[in-house]
Protein backbone atom coordinates (compact mmCIF):
# COMPACT_ATOMS: atom_id res chain seq x y z
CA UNK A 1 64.43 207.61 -21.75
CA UNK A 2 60.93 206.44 -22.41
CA UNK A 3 59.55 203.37 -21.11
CA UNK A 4 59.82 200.16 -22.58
CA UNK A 5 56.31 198.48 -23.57
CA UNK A 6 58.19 194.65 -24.00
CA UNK A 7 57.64 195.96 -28.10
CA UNK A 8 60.92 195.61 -30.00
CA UNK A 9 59.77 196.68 -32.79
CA UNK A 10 58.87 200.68 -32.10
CA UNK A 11 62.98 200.70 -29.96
CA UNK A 12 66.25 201.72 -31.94
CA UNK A 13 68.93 199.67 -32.50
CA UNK A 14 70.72 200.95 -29.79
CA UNK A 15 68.00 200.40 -27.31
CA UNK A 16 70.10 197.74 -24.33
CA UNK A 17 66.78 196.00 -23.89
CA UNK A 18 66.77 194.37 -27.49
CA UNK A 19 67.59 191.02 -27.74
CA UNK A 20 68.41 189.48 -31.46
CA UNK A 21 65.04 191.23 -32.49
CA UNK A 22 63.33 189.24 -29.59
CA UNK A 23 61.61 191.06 -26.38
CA UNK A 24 63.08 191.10 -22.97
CA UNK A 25 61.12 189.00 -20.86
CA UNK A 26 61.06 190.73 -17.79
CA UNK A 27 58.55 188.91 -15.35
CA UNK A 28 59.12 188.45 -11.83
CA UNK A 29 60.02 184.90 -11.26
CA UNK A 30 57.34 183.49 -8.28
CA UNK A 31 58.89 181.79 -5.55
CA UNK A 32 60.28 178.33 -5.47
CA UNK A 33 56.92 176.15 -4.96
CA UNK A 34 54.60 178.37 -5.63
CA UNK A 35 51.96 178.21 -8.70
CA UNK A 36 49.84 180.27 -10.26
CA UNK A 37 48.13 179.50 -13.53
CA UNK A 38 46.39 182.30 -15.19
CA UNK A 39 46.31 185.79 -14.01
CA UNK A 40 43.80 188.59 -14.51
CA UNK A 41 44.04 192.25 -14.00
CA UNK A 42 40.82 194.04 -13.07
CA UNK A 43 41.61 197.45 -14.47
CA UNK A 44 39.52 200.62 -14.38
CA UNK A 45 40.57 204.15 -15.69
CA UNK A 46 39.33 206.19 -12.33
CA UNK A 47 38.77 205.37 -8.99
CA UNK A 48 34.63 204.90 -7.76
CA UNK A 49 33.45 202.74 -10.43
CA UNK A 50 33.94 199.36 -8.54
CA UNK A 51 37.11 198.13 -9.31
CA UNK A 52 37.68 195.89 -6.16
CA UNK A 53 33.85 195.19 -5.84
CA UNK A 54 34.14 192.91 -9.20
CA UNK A 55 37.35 191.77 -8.54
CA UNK A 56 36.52 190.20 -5.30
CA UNK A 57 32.76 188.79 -6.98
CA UNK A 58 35.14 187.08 -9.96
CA UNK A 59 37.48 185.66 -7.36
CA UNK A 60 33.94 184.40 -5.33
CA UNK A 61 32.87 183.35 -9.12
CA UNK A 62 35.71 180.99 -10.08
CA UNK A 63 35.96 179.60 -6.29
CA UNK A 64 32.29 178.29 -6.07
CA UNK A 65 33.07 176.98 -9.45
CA UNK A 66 35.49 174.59 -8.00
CA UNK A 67 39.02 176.46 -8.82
CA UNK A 68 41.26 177.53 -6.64
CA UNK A 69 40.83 181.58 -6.78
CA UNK A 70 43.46 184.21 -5.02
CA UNK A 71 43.41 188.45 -5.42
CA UNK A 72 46.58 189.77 -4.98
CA UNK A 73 45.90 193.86 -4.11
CA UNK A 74 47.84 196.01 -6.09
CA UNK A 75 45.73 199.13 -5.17
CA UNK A 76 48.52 199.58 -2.33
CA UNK A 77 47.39 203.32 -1.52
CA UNK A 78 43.96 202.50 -1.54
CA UNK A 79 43.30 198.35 -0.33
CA UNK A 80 39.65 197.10 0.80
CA UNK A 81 39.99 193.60 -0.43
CA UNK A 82 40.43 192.43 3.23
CA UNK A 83 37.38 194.47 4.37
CA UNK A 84 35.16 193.14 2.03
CA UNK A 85 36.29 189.68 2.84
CA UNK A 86 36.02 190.20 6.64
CA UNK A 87 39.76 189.62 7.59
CA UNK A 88 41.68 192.16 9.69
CA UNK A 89 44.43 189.77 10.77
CA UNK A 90 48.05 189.70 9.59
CA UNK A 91 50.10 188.12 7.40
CA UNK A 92 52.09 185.47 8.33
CA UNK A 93 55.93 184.68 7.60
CA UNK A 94 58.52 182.24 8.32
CA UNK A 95 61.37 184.93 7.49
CA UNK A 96 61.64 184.09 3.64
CA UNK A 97 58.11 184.08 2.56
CA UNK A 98 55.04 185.92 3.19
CA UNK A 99 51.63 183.02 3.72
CA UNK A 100 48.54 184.66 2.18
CA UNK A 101 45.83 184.89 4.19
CA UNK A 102 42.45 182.64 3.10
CA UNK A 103 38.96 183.80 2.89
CA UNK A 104 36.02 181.31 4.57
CA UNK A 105 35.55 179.23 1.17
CA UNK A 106 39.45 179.21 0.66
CA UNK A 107 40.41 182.29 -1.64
CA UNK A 108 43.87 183.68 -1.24
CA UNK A 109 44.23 187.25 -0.45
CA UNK A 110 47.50 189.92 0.07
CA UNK A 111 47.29 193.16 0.58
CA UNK A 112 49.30 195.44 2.00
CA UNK A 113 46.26 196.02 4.59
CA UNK A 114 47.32 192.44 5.96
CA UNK A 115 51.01 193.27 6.64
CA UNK A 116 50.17 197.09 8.71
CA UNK A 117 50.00 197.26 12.56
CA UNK A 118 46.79 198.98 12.07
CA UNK A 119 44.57 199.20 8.86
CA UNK A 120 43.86 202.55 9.02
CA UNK A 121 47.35 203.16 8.67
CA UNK A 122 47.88 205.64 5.54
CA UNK A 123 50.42 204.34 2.82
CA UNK A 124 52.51 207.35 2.11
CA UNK A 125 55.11 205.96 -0.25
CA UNK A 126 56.57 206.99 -3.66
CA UNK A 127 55.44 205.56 -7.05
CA UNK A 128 58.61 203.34 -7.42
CA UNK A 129 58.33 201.65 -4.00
CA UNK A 130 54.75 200.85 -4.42
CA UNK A 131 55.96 198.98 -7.64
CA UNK A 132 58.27 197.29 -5.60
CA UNK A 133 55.64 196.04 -3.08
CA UNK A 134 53.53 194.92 -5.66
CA UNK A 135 56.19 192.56 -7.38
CA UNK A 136 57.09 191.40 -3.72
CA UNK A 137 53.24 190.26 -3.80
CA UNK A 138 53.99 187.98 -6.49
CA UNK A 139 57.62 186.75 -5.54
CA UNK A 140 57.68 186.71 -2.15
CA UNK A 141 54.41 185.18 -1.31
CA UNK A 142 53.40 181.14 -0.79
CA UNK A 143 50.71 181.11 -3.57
CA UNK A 144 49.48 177.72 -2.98
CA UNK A 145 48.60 175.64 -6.43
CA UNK A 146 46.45 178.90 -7.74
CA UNK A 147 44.23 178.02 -10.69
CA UNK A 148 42.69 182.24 -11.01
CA UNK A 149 44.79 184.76 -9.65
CA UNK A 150 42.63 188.11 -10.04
CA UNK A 151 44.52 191.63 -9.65
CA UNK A 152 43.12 194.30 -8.03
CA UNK A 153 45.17 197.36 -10.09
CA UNK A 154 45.16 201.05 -8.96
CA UNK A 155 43.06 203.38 -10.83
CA UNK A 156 44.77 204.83 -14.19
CA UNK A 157 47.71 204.39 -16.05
CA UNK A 158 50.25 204.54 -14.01
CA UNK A 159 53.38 203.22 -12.64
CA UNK A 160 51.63 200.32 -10.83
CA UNK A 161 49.29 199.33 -13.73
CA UNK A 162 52.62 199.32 -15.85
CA UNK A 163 54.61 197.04 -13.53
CA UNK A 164 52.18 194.43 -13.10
CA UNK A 165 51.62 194.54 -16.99
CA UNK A 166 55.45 194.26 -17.27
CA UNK A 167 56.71 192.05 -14.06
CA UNK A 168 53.09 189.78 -13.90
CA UNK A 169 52.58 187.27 -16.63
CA UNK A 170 49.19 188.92 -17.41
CA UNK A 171 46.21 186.57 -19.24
CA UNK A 172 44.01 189.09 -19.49
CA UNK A 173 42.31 192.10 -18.41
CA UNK A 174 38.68 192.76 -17.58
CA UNK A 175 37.43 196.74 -17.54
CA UNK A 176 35.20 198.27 -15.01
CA UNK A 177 33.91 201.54 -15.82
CA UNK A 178 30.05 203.26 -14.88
CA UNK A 179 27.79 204.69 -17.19
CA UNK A 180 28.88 208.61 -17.00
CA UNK A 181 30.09 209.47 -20.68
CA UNK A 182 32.95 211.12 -18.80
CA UNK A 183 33.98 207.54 -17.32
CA UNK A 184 33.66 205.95 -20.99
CA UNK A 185 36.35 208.33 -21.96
CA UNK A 186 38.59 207.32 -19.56
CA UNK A 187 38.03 203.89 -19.94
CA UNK A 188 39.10 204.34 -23.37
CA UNK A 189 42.56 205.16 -22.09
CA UNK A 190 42.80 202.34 -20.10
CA UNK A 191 42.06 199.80 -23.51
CA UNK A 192 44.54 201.63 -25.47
CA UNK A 193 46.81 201.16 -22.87
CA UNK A 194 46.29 197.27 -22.96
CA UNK A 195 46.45 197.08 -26.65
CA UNK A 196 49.56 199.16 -26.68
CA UNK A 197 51.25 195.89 -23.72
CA UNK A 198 49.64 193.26 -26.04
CA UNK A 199 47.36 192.23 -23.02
CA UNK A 200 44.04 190.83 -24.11
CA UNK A 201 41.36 192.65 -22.86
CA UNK A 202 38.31 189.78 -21.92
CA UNK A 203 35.66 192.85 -21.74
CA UNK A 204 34.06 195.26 -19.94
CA UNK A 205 31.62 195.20 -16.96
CA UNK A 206 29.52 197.97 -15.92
CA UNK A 207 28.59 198.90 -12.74
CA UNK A 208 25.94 201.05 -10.95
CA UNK A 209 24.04 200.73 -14.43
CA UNK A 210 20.48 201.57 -12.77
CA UNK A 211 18.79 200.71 -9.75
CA UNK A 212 15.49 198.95 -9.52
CA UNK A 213 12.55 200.72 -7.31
CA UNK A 214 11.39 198.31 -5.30
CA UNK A 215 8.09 199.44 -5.20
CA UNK A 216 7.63 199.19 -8.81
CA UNK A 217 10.47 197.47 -10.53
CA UNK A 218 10.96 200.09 -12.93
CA UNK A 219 15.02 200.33 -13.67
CA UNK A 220 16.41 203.86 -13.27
CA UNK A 221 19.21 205.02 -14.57
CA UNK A 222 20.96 207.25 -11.91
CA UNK A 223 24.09 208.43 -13.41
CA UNK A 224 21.79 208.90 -16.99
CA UNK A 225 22.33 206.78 -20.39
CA UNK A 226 24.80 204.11 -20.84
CA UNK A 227 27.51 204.91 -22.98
CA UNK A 228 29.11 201.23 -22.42
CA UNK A 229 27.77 199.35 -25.84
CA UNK A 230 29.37 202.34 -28.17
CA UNK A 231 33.18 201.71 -26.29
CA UNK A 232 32.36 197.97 -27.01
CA UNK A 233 31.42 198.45 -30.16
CA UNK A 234 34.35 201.37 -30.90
CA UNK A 235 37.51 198.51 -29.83
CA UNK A 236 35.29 195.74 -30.56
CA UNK A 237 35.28 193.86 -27.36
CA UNK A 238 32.59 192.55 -25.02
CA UNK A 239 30.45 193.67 -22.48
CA UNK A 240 30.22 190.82 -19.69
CA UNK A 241 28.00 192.35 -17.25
CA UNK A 242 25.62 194.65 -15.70
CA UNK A 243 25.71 195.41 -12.38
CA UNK A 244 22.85 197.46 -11.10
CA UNK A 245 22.91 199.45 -7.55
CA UNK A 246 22.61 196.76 -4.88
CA UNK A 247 21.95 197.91 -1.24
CA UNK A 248 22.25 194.58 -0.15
CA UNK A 249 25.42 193.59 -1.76
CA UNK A 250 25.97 196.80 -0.46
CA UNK A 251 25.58 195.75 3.25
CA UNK A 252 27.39 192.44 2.61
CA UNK A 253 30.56 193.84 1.70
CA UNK A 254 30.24 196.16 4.60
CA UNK A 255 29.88 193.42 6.89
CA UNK A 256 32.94 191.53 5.27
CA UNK A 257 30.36 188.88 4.10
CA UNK A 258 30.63 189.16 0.30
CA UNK A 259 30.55 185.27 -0.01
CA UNK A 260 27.53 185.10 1.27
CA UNK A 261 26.03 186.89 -1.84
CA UNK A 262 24.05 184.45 -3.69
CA UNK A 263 23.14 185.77 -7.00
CA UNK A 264 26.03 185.74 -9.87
CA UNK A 265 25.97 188.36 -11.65
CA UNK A 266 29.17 187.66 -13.42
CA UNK A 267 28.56 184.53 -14.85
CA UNK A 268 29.70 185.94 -18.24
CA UNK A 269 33.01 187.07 -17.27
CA UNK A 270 33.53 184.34 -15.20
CA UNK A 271 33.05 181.87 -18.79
CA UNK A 272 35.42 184.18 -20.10
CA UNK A 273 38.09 183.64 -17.37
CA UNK A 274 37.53 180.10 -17.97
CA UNK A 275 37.69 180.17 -21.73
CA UNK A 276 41.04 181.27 -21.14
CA UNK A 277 42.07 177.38 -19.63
């Protein structure tokens, strides 16, 4: 049995998730007092390109901008939200909810790095109960009055990226990808993938574009040409950002200090997260 994409339409008449013609709406219900009001997935089609970098600089973004911004990690096999944000302690919970933990200016952060004994504790779970953990994220934690919740998804298209398309009431979708032509390729998977959920896709962002010699200012492209405009141009969407190599951003994260960045880079995609209301 093939999965169901929420899409009435392409399913037989037999198919038990039909409903008078109208989709199945399958999203996780949050838990009683909780609020979240838009959500955004921060998507990329293979692993290296900066996924959780720009998710955690839109969540800094929207914050200084006076909303009330939370990531919920869905890259369960693979979390650094918490390191970049310098917090190593755990979760709390009163038995029948789990109380995210907040960054210094206030952001709201799970991960499954914040509920292990140690951090550097592997997660060596199946597909299906990864899923599971990541719906738990959304139902079973005390999101308090969220304006921007940003998800940090798993490389590819997988069964994670499905679930929280499916069981997440999804806004939107920004793209990270880096300039390799191989990379555009991939990321073209991961818009088709979008169109074929109905989830708008805001844009793309692309990082490690060049670096800039200090010594001269000249911008070099390290990983060759940019191949980002002729995606944009293929599915027509935007390009919000980009992101050049930044040693010092760099550091920052390293350090857990990635509020302290100043510049804002993402000042595009951040209009477009607020465009959305």
């Amino acid at each position: 049995m093939s999965e169901c994409t929420h899409n009435c339409e392409s399913c037989g008449e037999n198919c038990s998730s039909r409903n008078n013609g109208t989709p199945v709406d399958l999203h996780a219900a949050l838990h009683e007092g909780s609020r979240v009001k838009k959500v955004i997935g921060i998507v990329s089609g293979k692993g290296g390109v900066g996924k959780s970098l720009v998710c955690s600089m839109m969540a800094v973004a929207m914050q200084r901008r006076g909303h009330q911004a939370a990531i919920l990690d869905a890259d369960v096999t693979g979390p650094s939200i918490p390191k970049v944000f310098g917090k190593d302690e755990r979760a709390l919970s009163n038995g029948e909810v789990i109380f995210p933990v907040k960054s210094s200016t206030g952001i709201e952060l799970m991960s499954i790095n914040l509920l292990l004994e140690d951090n550097t504790d592997p997660v060596v779970w199946r597909g299906p109960v990864i899923a599971g953990t990541v719906k738990q994220f959304w139902s079973d934690v005390a999101w308090n009055d969220v304006d921007y919740m940003f998800v940090d998804m798993p490389p590819g298209t997988g069964d994670v990226p499905l679930t929280v398309f499916q069981s997440l009431p999804v806004d939107g979708i920004i793209i990270v990808t880096s300039p390799q032509e191989l990379v555009s390729m991939i990321v073209s998977k991961a818009v088709k993938m979008a169109q074929m959920m109905n989830i708008p896709i805001l844009g793309l962002v692309e990082n490690m574009s060049y670096y800039t010699c200090p010594d001269c200012g000249k911008k070099i492209e390290v990983f060759g040409k940019s191949h980002i405009e002729e995606i944009a141009d293929n599915y027509q969407i935007s390009v919000l950002a980009h992101l050049p190599i930044n040693p010092n951003l760099a550091a920052l994260c390293d350090k857990g200090r990635i509020e302290d960045y100043e510049d804002d880079p993402l000042a595009a995609a951040a209009d477009a997260v607020a465009a959305l209301g």
